[in-house]
C-alpha atoms as a PDB file:
ATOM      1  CA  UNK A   1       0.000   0.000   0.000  1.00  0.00           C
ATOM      2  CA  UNK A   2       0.761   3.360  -0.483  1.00  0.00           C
ATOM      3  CA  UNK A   3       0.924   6.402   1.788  1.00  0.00           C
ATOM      4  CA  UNK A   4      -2.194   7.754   0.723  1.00  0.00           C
ATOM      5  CA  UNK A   5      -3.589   4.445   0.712  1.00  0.00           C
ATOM      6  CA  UNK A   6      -2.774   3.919   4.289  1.00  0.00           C
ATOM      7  CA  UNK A   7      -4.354   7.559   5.363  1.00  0.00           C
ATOM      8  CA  UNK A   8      -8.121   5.996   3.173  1.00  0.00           C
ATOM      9  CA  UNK A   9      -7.121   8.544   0.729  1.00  0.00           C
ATOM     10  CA  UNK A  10      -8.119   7.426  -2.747  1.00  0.00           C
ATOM     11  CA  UNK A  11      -7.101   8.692  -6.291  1.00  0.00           C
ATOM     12  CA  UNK A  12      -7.481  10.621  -9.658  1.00  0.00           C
ATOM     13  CA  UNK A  13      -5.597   9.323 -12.662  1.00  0.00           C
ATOM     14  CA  UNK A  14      -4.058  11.974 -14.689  1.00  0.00           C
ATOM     15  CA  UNK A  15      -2.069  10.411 -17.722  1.00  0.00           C
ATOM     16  CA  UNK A  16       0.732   8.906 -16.046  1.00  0.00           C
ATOM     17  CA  UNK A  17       0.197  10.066 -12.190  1.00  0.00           C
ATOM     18  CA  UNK A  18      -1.949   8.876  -9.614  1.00  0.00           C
ATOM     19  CA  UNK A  19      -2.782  11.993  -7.780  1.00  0.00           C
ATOM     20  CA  UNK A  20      -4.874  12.066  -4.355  1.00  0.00           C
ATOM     21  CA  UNK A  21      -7.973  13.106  -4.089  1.00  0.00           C
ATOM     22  CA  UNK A  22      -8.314  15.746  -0.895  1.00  0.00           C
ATOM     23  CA  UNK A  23     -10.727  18.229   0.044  1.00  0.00           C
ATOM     24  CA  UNK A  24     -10.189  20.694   2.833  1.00  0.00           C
ATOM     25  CA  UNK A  25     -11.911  20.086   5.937  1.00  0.00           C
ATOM     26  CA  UNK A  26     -14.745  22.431   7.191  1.00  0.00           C
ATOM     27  CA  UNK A  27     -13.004  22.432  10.600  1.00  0.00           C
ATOM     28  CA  UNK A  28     -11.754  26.160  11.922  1.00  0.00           C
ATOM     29  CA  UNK A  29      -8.172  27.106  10.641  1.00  0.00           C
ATOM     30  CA  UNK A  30      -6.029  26.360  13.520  1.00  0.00           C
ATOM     31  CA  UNK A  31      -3.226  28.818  14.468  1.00  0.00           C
ATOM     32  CA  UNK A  32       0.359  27.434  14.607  1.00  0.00           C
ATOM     33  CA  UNK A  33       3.091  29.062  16.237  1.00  0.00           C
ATOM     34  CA  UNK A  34       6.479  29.248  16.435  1.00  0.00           C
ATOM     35  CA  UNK A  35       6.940  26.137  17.525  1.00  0.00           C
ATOM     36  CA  UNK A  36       4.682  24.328  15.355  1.00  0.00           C
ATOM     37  CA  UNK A  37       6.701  25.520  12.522  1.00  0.00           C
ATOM     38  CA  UNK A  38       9.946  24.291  13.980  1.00  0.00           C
ATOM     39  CA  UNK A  39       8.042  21.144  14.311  1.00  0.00           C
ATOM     40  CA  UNK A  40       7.092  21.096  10.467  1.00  0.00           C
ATOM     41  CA  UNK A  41      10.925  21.533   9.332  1.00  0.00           C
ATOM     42  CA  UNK A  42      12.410  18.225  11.586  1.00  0.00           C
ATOM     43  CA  UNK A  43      12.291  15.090   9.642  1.00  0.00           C
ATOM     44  CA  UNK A  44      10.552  13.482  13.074  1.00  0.00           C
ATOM     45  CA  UNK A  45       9.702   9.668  11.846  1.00  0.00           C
ATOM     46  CA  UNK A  46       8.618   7.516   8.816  1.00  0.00           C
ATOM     47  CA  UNK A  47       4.732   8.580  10.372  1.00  0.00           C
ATOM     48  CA  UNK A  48       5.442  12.208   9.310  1.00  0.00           C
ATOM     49  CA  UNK A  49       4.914  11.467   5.989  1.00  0.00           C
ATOM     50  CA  UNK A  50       1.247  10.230   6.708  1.00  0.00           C
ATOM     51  CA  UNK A  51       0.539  13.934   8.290  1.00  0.00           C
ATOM     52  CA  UNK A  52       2.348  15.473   5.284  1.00  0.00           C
ATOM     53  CA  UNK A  53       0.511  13.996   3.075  1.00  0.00           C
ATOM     54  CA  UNK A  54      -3.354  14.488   4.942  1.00  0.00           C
ATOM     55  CA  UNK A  55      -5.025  17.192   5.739  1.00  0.00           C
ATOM     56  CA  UNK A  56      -4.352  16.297   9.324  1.00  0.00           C
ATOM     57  CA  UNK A  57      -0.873  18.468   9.168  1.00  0.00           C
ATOM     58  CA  UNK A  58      -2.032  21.574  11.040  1.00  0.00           C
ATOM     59  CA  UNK A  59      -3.943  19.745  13.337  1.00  0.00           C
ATOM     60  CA  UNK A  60      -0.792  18.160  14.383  1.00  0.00           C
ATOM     61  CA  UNK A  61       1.664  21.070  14.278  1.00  0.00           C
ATOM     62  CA  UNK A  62      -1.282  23.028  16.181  1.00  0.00           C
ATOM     63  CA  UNK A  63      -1.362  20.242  19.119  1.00  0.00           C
ATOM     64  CA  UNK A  64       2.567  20.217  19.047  1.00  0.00           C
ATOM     65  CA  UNK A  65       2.739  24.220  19.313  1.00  0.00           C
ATOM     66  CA  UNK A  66       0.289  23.784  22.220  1.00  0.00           C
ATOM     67  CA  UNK A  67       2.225  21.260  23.566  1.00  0.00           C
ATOM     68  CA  UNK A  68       4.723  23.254  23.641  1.00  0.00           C
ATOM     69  CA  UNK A  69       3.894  26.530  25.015  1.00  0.00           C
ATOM     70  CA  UNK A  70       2.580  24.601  27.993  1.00  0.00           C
ATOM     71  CA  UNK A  71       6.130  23.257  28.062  1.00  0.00           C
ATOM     72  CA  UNK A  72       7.682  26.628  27.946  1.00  0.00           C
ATOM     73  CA  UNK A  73       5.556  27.893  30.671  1.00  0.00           C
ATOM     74  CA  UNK A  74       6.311  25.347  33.205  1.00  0.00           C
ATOM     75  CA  UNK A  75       9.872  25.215  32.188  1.00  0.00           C
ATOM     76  CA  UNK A  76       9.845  29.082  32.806  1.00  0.00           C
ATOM     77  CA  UNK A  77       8.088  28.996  36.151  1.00  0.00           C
ATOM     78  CA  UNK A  78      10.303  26.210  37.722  1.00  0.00           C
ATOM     79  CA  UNK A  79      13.630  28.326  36.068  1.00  0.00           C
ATOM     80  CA  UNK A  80      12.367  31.501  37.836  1.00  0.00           C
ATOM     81  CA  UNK A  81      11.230  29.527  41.261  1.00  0.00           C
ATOM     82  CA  UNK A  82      15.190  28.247  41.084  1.00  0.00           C
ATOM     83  CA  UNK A  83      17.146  31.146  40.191  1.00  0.00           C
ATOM     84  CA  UNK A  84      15.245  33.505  42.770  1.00  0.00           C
ATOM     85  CA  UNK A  85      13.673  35.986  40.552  1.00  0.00           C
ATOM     86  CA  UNK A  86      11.650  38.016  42.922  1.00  0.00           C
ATOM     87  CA  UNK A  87       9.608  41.409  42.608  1.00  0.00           C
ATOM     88  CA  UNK A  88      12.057  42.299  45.441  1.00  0.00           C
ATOM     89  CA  UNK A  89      14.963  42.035  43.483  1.00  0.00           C
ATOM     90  CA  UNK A  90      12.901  43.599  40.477  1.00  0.00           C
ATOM     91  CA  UNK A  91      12.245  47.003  42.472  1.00  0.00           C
ATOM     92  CA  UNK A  92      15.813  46.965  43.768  1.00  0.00           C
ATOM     93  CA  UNK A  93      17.899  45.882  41.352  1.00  0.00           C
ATOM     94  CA  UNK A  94      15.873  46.598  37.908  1.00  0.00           C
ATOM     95  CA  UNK A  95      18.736  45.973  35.505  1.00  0.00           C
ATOM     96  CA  UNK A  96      20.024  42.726  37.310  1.00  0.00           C
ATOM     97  CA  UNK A  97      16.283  41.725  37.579  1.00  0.00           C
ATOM     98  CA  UNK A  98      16.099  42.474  33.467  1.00  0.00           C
ATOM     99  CA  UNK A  99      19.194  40.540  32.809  1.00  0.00           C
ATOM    100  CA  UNK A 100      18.461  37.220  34.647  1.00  0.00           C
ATOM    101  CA  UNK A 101      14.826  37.438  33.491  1.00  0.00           C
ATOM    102  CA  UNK A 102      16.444  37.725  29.496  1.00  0.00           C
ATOM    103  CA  UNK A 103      18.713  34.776  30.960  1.00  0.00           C
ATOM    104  CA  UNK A 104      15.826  32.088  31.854  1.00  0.00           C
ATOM    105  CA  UNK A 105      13.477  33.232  29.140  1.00  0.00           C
ATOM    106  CA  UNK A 106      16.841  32.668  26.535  1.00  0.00           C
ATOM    107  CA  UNK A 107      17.249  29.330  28.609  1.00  0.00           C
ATOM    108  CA  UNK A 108      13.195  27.912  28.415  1.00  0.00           C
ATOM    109  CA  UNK A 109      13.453  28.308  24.948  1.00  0.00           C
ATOM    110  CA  UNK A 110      16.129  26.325  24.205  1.00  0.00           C
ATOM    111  CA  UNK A 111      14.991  23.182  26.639  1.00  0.00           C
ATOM    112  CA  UNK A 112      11.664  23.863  24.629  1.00  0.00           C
ATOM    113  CA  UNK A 113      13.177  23.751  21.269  1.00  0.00           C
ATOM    114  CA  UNK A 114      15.583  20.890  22.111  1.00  0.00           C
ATOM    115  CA  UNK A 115      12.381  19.260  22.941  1.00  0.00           C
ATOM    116  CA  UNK A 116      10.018  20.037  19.861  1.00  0.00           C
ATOM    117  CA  UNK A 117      11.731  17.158  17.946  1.00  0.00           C
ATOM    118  CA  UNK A 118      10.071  14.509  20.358  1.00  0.00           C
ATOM    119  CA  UNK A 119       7.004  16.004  21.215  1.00  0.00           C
END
């Protein structure tokens, strides 16, 4: 079996091609982020191809943006809990507060994308 074939897609025959039939679905256009783009660019497994080749591709880079925003926001929280970011430290020491807030923010988002290829 094909790829198609294994998604139920069927085809068209156009001289020498077998092209699939698709139709766009009547779901709401679903909004992908940064890190759902990352996500379309990594070669992630042989089932990759199945979503490339559906129409179930943005519903799957939408889930892993999701995925990982909610990633990036606990990642963030535990990051600032450890490195004692405080709104004391904030009113006293504004520029030290702005650099180790640029610090963890710079640091979540690379444990996030490090992590985009598996989620």
């Amino acid at each position: 079996k094909t790829i198609f074939e294994n998604t139920g897609s069927d085809y068209t025959r156009q001289g020498n091609y077998l092209l699939p039939n698709h139709t766009l679905s009547d779901e709401t256009e679903k909004q992908i982020g940064v890190w759902g783009n990352e996500a379309q660019m990594i070669p992630k497994n042989k089932n990759r191809a199945i979503y490339l080749s559906s129409d179930k591709l943005d519903n799957y880079l939408a889930d892993v943006d999701q995925r990982a925003k909610s990633l990036f926001e606990k990642t963030l929280k535990l990051l600032i809990e450890q490195g004692q970011i405080t709104e004391k430290l904030k009113s006293e020491y504004v520029i030290l507060w702005v650099q180790k807030t640029n610090n963890i923010r710079n640091q979540a988002t690379e444990i996030v994308n490090n992590q985009v290829i598996y989620i």
